[in-house]
Structures are given as structure tokens and as C-alpha cells.
N, C-alpha and C. Protein backbone atom coordinates (compact mmCIF):
# COMPACT_ATOMS: atom_id res chain seq x y z
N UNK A 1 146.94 81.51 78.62
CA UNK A 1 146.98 80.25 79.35
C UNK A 1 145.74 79.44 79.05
N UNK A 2 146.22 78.08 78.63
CA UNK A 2 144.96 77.14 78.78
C UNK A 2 144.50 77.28 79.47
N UNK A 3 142.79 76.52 79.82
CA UNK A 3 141.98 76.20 81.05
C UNK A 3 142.62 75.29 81.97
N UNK A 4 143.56 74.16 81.47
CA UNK A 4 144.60 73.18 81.59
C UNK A 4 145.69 73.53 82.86
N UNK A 5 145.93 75.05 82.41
CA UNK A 5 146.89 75.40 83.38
C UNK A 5 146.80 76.58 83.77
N UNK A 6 144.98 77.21 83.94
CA UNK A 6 144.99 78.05 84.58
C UNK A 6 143.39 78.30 85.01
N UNK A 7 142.81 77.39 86.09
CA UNK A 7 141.62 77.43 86.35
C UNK A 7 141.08 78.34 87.66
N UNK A 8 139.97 79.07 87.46
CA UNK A 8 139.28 79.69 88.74
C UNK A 8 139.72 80.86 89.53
N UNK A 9 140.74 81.32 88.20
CA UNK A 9 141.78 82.48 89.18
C UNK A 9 141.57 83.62 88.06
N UNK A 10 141.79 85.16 88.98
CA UNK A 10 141.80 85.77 87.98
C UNK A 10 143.21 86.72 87.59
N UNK A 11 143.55 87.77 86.90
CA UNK A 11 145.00 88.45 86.80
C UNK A 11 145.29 89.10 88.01
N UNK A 12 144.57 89.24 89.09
CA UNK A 12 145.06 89.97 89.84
C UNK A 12 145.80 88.99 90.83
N UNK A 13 145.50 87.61 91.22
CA UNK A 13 145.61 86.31 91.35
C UNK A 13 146.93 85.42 90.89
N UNK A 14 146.51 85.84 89.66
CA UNK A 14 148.09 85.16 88.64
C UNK A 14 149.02 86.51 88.89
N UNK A 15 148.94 87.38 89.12
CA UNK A 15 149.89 88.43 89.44
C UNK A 15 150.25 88.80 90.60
N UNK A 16 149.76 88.18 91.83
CA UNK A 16 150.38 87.90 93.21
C UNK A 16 151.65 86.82 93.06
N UNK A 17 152.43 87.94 94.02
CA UNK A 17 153.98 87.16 94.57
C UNK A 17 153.09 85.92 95.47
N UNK A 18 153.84 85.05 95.29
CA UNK A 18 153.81 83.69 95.93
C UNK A 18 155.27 82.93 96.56
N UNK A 19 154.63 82.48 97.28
CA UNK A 19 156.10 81.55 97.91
C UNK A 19 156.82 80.55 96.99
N UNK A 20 156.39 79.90 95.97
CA UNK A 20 156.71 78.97 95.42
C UNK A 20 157.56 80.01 94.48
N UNK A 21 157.43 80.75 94.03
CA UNK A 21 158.30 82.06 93.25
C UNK A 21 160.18 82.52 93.79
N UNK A 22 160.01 81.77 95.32
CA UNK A 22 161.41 82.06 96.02
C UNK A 22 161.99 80.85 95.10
N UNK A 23 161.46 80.18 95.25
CA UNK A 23 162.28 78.57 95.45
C UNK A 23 162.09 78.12 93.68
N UNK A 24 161.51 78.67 93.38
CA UNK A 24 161.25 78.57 91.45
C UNK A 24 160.98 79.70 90.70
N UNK A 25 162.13 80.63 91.20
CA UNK A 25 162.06 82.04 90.45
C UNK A 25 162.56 81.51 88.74
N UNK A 26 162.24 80.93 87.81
CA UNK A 26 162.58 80.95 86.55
C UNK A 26 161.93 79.97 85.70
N UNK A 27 160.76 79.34 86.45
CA UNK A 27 160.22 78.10 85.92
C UNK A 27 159.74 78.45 84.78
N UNK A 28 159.62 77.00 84.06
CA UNK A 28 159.17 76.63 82.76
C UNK A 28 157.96 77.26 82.34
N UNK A 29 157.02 77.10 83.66
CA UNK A 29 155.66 76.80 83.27
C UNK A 29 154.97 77.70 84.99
N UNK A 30 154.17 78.18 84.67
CA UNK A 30 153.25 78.48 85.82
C UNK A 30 151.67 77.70 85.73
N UNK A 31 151.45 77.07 86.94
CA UNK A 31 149.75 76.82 86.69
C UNK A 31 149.10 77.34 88.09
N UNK A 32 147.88 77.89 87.59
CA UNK A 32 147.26 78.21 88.48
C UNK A 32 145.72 77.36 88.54
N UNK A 33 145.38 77.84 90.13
CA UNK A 33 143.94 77.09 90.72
C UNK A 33 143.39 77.81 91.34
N UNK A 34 141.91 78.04 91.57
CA UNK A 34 141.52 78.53 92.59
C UNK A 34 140.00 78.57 92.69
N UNK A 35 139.69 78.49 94.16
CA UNK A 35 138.32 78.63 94.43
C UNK A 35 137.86 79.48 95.16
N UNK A 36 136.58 80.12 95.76
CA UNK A 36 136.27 80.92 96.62
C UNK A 36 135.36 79.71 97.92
N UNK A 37 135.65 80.36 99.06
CA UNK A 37 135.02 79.15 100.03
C UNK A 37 134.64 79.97 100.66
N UNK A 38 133.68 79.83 101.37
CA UNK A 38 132.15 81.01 102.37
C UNK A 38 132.97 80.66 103.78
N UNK A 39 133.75 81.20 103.99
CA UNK A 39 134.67 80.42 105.74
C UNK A 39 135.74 82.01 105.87
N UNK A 40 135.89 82.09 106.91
CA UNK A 40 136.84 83.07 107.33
C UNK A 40 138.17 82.91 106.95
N UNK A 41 139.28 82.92 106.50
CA UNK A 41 140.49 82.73 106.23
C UNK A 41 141.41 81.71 107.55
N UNK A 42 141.10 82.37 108.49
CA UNK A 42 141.52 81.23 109.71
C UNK A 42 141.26 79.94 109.47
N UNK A 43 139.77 79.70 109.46
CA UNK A 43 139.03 78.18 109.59
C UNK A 43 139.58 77.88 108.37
N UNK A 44 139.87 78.40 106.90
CA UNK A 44 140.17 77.28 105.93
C UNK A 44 141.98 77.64 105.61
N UNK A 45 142.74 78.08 106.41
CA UNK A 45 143.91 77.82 106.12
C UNK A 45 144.20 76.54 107.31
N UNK A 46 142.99 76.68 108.68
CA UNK A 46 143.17 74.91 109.54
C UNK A 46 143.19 74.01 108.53
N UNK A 47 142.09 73.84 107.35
CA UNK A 47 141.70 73.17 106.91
C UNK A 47 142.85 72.88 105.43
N UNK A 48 143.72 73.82 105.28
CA UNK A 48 144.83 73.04 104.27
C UNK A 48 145.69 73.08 105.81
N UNK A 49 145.50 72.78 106.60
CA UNK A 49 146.64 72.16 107.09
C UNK A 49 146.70 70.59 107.17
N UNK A 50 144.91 70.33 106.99
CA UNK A 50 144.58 68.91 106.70
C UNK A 50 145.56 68.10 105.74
N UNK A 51 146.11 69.02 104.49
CA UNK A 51 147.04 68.20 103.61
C UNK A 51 147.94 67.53 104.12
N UNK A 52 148.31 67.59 105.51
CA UNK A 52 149.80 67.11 105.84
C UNK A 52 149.27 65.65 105.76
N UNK A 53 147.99 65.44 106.69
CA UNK A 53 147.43 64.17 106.63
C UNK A 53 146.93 63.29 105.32
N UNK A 54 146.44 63.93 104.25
CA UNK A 54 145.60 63.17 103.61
C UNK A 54 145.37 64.34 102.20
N UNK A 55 146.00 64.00 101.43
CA UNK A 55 145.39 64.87 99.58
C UNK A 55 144.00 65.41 99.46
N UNK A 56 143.12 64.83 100.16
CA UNK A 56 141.81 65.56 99.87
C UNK A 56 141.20 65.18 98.42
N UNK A 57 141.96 64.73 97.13
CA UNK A 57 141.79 64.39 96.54
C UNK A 57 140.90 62.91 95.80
N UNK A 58 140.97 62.32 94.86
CA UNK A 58 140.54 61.19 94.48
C UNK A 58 141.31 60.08 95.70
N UNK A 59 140.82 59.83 97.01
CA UNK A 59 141.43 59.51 97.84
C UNK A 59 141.63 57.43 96.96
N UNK A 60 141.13 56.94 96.48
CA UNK A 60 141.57 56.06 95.80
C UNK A 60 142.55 55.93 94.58
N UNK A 61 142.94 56.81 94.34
CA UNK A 61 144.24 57.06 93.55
C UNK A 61 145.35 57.88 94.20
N UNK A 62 145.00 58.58 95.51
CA UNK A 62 146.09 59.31 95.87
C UNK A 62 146.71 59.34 97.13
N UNK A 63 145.63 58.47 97.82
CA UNK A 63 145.82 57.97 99.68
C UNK A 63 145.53 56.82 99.64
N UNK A 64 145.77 55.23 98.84
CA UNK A 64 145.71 54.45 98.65
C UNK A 64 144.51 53.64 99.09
N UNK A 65 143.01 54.69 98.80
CA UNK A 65 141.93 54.13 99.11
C UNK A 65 141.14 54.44 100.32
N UNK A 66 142.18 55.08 101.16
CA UNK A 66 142.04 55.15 102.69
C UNK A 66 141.39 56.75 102.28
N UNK A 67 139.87 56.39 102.89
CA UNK A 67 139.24 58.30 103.15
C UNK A 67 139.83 59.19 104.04
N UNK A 68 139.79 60.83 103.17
CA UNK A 68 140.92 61.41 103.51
C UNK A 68 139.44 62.03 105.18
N UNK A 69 140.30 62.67 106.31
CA UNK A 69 139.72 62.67 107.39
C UNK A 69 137.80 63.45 107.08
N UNK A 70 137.27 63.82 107.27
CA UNK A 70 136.46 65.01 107.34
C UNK A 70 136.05 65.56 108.54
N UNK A 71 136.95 65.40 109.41
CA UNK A 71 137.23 66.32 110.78
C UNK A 71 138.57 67.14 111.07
N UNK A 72 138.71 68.09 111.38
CA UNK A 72 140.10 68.32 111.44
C UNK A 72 140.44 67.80 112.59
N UNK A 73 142.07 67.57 112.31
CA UNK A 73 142.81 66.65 112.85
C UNK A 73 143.37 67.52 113.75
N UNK A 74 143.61 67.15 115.37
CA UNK A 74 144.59 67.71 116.12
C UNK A 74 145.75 67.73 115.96
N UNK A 75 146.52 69.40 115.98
CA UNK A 75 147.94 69.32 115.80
C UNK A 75 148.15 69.28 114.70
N UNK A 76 148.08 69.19 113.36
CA UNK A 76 148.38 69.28 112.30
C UNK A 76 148.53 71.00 112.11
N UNK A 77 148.45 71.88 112.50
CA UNK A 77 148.41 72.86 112.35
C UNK A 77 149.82 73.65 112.81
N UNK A 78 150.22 72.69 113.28
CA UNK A 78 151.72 73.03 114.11
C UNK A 78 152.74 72.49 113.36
N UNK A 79 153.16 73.59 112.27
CA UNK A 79 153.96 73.46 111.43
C UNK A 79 155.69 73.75 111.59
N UNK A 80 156.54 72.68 110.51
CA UNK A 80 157.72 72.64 110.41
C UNK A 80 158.37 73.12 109.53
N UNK A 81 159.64 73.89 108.84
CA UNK A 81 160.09 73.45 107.99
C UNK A 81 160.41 72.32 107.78
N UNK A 82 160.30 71.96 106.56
CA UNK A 82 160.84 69.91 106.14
C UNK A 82 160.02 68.91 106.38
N UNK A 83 158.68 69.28 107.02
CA UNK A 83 157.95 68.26 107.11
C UNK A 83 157.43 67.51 106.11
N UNK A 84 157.22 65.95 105.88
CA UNK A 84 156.37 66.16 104.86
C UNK A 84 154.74 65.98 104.59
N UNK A 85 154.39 66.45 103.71
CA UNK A 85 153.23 66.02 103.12
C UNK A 85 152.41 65.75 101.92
N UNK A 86 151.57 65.07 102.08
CA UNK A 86 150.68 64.57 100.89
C UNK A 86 151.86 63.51 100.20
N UNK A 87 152.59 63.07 101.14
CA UNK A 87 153.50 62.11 100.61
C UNK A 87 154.18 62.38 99.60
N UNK A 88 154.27 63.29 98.86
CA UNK A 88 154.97 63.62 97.38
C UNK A 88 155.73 64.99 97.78
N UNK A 89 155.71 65.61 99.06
CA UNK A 89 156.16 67.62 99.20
C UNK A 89 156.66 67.21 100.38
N UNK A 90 157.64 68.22 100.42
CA UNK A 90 158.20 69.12 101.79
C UNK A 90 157.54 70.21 102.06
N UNK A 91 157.03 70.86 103.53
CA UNK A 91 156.72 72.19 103.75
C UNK A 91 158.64 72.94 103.43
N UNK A 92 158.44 73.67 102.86
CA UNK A 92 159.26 74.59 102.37
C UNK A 92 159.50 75.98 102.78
N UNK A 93 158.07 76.25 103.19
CA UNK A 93 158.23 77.91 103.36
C UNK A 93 156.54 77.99 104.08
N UNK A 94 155.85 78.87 104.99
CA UNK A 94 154.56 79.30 105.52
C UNK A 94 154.45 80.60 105.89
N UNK A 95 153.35 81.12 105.83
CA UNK A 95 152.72 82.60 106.81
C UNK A 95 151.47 81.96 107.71
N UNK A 96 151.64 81.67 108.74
CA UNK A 96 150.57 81.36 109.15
C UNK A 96 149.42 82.18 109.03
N UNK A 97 148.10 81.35 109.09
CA UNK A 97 146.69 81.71 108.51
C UNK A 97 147.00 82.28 106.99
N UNK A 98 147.83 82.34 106.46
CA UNK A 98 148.02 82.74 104.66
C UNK A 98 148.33 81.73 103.75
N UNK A 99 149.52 81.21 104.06
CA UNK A 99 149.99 80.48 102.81
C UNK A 99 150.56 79.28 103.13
N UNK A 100 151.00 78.10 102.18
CA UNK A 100 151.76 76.74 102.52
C UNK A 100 152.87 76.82 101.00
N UNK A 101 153.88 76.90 101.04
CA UNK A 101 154.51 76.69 100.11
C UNK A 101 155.46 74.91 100.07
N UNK A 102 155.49 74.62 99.31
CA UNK A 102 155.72 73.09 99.24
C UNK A 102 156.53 72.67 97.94
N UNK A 103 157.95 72.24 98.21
CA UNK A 103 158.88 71.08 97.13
C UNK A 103 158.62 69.84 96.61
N UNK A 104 158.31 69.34 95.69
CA UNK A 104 157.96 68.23 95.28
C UNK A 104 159.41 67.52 96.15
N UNK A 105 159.52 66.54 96.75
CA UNK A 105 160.80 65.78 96.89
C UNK A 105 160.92 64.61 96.67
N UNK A 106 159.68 63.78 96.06
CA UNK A 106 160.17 62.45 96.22
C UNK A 106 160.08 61.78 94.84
N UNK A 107 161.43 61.28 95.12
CA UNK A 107 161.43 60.70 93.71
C UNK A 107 160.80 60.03 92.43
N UNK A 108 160.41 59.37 92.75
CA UNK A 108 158.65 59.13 91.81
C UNK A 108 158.04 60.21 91.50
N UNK A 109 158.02 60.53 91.95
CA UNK A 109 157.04 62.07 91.55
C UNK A 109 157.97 63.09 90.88
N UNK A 110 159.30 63.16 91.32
CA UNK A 110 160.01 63.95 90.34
C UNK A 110 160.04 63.42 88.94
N UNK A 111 160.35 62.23 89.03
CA UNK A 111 160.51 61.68 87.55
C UNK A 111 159.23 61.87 86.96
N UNK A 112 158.33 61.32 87.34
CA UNK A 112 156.80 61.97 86.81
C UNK A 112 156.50 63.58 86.46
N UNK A 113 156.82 64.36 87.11
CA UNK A 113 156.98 65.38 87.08
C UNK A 113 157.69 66.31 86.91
N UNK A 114 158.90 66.00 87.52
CA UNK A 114 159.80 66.85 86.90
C UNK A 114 160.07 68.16 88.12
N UNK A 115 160.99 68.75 88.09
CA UNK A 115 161.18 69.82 89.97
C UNK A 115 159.40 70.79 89.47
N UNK A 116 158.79 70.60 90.37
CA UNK A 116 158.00 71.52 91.16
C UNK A 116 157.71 72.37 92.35
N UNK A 117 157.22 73.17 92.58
CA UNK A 117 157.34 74.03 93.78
C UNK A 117 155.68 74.53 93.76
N UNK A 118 154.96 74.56 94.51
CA UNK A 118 154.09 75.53 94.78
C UNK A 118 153.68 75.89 96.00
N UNK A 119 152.37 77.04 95.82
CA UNK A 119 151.84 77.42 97.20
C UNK A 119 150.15 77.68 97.49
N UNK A 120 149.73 77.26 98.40
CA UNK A 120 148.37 77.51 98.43
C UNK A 120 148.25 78.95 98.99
N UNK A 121 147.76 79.44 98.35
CA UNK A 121 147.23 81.44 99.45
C UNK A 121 146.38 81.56 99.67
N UNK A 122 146.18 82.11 100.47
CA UNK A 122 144.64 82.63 100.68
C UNK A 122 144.61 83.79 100.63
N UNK A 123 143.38 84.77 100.44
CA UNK A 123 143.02 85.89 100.00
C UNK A 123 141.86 86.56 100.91
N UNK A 124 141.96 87.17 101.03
CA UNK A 124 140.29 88.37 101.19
C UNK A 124 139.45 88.31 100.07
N UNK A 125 138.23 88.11 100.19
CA UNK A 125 137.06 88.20 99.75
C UNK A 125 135.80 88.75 99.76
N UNK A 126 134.78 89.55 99.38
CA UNK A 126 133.98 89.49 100.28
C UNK A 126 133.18 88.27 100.54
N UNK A 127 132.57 88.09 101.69
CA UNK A 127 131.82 87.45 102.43
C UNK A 127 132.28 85.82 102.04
N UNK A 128 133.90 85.92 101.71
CA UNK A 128 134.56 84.75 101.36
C UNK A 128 136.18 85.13 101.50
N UNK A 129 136.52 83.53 101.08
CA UNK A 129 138.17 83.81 101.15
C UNK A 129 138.21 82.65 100.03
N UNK A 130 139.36 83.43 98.99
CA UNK A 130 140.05 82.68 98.05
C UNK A 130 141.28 82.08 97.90
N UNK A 131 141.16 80.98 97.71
CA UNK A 131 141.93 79.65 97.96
C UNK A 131 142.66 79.38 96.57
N UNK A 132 144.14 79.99 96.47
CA UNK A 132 144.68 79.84 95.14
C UNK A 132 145.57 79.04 95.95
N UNK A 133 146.00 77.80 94.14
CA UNK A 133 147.20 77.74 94.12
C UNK A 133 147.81 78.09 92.91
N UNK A 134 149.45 78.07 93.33
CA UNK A 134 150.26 78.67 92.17
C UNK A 134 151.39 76.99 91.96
N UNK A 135 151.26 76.64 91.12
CA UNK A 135 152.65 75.63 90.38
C UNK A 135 153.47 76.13 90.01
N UNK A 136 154.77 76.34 90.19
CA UNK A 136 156.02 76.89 89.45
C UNK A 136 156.30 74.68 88.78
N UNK A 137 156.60 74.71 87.98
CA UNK A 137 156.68 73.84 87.06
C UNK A 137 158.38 73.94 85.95
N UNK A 138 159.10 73.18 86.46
CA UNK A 138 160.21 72.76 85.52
C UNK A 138 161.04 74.32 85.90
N UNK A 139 161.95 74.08 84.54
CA UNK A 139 163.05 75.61 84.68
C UNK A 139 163.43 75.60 83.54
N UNK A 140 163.64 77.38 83.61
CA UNK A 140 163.34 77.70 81.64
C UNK A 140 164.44 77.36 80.73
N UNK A 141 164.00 76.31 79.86
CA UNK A 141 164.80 76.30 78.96
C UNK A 141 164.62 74.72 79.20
N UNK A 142 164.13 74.42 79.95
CA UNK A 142 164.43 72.39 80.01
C UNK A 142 164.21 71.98 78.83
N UNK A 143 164.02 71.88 77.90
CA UNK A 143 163.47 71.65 76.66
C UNK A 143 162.27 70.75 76.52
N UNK A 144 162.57 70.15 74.75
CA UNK A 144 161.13 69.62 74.09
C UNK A 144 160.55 68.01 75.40
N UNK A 145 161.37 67.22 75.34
CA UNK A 145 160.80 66.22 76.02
C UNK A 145 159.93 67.00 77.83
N UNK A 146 160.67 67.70 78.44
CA UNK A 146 160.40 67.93 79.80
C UNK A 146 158.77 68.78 79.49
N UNK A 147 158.56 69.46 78.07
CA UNK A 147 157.35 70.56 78.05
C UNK A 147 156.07 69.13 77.57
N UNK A 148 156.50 68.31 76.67
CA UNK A 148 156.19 67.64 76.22
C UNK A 148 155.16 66.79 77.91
N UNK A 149 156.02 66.38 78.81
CA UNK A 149 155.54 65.64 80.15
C UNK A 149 154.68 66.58 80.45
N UNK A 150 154.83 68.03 80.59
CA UNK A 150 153.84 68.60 81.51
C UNK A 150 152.81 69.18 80.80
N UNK A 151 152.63 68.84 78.94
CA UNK A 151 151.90 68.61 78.56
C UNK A 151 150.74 67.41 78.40
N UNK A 152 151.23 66.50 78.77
CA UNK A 152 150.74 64.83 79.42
C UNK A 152 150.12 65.04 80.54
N UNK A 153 150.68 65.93 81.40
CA UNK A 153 150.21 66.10 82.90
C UNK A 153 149.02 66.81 83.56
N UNK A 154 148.75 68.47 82.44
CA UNK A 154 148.37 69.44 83.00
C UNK A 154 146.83 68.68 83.22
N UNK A 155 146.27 68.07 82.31
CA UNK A 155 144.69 67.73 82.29
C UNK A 155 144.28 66.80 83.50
N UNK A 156 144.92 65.70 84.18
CA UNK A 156 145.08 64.87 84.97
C UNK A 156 145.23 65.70 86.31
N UNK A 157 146.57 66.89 86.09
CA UNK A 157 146.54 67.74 87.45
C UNK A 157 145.39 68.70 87.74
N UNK A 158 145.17 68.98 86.72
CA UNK A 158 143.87 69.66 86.88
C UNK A 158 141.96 69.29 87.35
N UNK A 159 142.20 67.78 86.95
CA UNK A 159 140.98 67.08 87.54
C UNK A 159 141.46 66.52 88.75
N UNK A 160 142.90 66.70 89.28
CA UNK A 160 143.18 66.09 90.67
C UNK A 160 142.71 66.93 91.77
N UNK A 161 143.59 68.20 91.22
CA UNK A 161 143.93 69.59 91.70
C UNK A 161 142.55 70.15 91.96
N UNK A 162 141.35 70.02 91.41
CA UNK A 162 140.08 70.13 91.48
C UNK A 162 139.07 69.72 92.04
N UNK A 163 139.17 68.70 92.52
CA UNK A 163 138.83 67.68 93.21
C UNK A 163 138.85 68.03 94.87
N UNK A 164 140.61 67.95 94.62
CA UNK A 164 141.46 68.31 96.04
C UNK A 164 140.74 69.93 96.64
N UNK A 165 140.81 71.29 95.67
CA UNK A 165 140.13 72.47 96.01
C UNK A 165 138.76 72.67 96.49
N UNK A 166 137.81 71.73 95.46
CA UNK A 166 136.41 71.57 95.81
C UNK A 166 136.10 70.72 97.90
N UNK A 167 136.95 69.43 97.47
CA UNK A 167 136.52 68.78 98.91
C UNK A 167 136.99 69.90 99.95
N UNK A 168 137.97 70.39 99.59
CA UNK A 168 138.78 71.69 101.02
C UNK A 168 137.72 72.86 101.35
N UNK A 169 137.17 72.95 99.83
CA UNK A 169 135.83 74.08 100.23
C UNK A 169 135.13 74.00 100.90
N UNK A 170 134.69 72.35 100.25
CA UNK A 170 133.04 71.98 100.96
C UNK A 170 133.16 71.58 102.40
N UNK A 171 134.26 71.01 102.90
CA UNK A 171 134.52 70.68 104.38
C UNK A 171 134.77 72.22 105.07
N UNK A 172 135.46 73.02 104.65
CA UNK A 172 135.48 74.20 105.25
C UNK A 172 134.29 74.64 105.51
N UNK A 173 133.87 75.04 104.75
CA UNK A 173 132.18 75.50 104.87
C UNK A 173 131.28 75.04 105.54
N UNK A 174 131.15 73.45 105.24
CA UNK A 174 130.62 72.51 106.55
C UNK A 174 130.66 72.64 107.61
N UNK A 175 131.78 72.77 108.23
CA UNK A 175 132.39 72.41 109.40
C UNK A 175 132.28 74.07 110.02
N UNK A 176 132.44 75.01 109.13
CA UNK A 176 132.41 76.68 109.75
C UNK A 176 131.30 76.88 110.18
N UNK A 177 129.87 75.83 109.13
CA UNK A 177 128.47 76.17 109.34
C UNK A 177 128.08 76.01 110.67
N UNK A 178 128.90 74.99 110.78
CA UNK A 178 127.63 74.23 112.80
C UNK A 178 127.85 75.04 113.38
């Protein structure tokens, strides 16, 4: 695997069952992410619950400018199937305090992308908890044009996707510190 489509994680990591694996057992493409954050697993799975509100990301390319919170938000933690978030996903599937699994659903973004599925996990660490995600990406066999897009894509998702992991760290950690 490229660096492209497989950053900060290691085989034991890329070889965990994931939720996005129900719902995209045959995909094209797998990408992985991940960081380690100094926070208990509780305090930073509150803190991806922040996604429902706001990408965390390049908030001027991905929340139309508007800064994403850096407090956690009440109630966001009180999860649905079908809800959506980050404007582009459905919640799909959860373990509370573990995981968020999420459907790309909206149309713009499919055509951009093409069917996606993933999941954020969290892990045990020592004196940390690791914050993967997994992309299930396309379905096998889509052919040359569809590998071709998520060859266009992976470098862009990966400085998004990076962005989005780092701010989730550093607010976790912040906010665990006081």
C-alpha cells in the first residue's frame, strides 16, 4: 500500500474487522488512517461524535468557512441509525465508546467518489488510544475509469483525512488536559 492509502496504521490495524467491512465486504480499494491521542478512549470517541456537527477538517473547504466547534457539543453523542453527518455520510452502524461506521449518501459525493463506507475505531494503547480509520472504497471489479478517480482522490483524501485526525487529537487532548 501507498503512503496515499495507507497512513499511521500498522498490520495489526489494517487487519482488524471493522464495521465498514459489513456494508463493503468486496471493495475495490481499502485505505487506511490513523493516529495515537494521549485521552482515554471515552473522552475521544465524545470527541468523534463532534463529526456529526462539523468535519474537523480544512473547515474552509469542508464546512463552508464556518469553524468547526472546539468545545464539545451537547447531545451529539446520542446516536441514530440514519443520521446524518459531515454532510456527505449516514451513521450506518456504532459500538458505543468504540466505533462510528458511516455510508457515503449524498450524491455529489458519490459521483466524486464513487460508493464508500467507512469506520473510525478506537483501540487500546498504552498511555493512549488509537484512532483508526478504515475506507472500504468502490467494489471489485468496477474497472479502469472508477480506479483511475480514486487514484485522483487518494492524495487530497489523505491531506483532508489528516487534518481532520490531527485537529480530533489535539482537541481531545486539550480538553482531557484541564
Amino acid at each position: 500500500m501507498s503512503t496515499a492509502t495507507a497512513w499511521g496504521v500498522d498490520a495489526a490495524e489494517k487487519s482488524a474487522a471493522y464495521g465498514c467491512d459489513v456494508i463493503s465486504p468486496a471493495p475495490a480499494e481499502q485505505w487506511f488512517r490513523g493516529v495515537g491521542v494521549r485521552a482515554p478512549q471515552s473522552h475521544v470517541f465524545r470527541w468523534l461524535c463532534q463529526l456529526r456537527v462539523a468535519p474537523y477538517s480544512y473547515d474552509w473547504v469542508d464546512n463552508r468557512g464556518r469553524r468547526s466547534p472546539r468545545e464539545l457539543t451537547p447531545g451529539v453523542e446520542q446516536l441514530e441509525i440514519g443520521q446524518r453527518w459531515m454532510t456527505i455520510f449516514t451513521l450506518a452502524g456504532f459500538e458505543t465508546g468504540q466505533a462510528l461506521t458511516f455510508r457515503m449518501t449524498a450524491p455529489g459525493a458519490l459521483l466524486a467518489f464513487g460508493p464508500l463506507s467507512l469506520t473510525y475505531a478506537l483501540f487500546p494503547a498504552p498511555a493512549a488510544t488509537r484512532l483508526v480509520v478504515k475506507m472500504n472504497l468502490g467494489a471489485r471489479g468496477d474497472g479502469v475509469p472508477q480506479w483511475a478517480r480514486r487514484r485522483l482522490l487518494a492524495w487530497p483524501d489523505l491531506v483532508m483525512m489528516h487534518r481532520q485526525l490531527t485537529n480530533l487529537r489535539d482537541l481531545a487532548e486539550q480538553t482531557y488536559a484541564r
